[in-house]
Protein backbone atom coordinates (compact mmCIF):
# COMPACT_ATOMS: atom_id res chain seq x y z
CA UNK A 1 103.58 150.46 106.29
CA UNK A 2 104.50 147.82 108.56
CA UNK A 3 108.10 146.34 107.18
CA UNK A 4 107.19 142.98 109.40
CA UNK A 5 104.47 142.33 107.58
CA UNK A 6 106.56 143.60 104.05
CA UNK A 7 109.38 141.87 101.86
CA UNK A 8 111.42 144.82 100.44
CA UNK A 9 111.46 145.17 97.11
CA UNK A 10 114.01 144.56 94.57
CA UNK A 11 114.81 147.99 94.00
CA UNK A 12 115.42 148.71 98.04
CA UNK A 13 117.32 145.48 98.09
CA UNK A 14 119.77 146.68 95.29
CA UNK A 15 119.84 150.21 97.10
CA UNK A 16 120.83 148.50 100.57
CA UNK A 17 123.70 146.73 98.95
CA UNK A 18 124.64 150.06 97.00
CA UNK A 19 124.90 151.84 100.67
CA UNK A 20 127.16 148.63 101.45
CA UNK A 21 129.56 149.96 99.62
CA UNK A 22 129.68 153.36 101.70
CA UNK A 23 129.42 155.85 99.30
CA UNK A 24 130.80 159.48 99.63
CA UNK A 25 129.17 162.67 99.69
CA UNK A 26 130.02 162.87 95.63
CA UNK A 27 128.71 159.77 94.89
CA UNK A 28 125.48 159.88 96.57
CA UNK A 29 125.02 162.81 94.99
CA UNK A 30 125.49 161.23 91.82
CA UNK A 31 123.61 158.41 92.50
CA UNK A 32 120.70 161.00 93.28
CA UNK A 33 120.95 162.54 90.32
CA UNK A 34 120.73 159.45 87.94
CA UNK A 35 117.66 158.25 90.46
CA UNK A 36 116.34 161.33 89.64
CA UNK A 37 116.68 161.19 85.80
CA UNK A 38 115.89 157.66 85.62
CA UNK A 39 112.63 158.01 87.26
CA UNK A 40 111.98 161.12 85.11
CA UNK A 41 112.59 159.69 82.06
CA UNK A 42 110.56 156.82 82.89
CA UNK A 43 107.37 159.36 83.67
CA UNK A 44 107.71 161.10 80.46
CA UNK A 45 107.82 157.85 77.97
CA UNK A 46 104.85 156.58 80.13
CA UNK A 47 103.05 160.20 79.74
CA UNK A 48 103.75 160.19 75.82
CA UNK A 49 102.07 156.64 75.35
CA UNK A 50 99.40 157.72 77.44
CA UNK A 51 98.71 160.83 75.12
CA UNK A 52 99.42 158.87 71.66
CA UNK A 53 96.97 156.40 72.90
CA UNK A 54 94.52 159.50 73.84
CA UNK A 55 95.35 161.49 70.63
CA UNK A 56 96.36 164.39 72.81
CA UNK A 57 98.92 166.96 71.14
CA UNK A 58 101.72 168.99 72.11
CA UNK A 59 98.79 171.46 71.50
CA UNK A 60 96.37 169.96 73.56
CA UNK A 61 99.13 170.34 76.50
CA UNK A 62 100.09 173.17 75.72
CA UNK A 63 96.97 174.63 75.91
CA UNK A 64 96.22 173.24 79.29
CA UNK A 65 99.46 174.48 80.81
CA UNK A 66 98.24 178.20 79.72
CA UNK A 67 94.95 177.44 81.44
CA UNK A 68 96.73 176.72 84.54
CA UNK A 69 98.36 179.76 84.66
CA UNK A 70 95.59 181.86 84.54
């Protein structure tokens, strides 16, 4: 990716002006860590729609999951 040829996005606007701000070891970490869950919980309501639209079950995954680790 070329950033000349890219506008940043809102997100890596917001983040720029968040690193502004200078934050310390502690809060970056924090920061990090609510990224982190944010993002998460974000895949996981997006992975349950996608199965109740499917009619996959907690069955059906679970069953895959024990196929994997075979």
């Amino acid at each position: 990716m070329n950033l000349s040829d890219d506008k940043l996005t809102t997100l890596q606007l917001e983040l720029l002006k968040v690193y502004s701000f200078n934050p310390s070891p502690k809060e970056m970490e924090g920061l990090k860590l609510f990224l982190g869950k944010f993002f998460a919980d974000r895949f996981t309501q997006k992975v349950e729609l996608a199965a109740k639209e499917n009619g996959i079950t907690n069955k059906d995954l679970d069953n895959w999951l024990e196929e994997d680790g075979q």
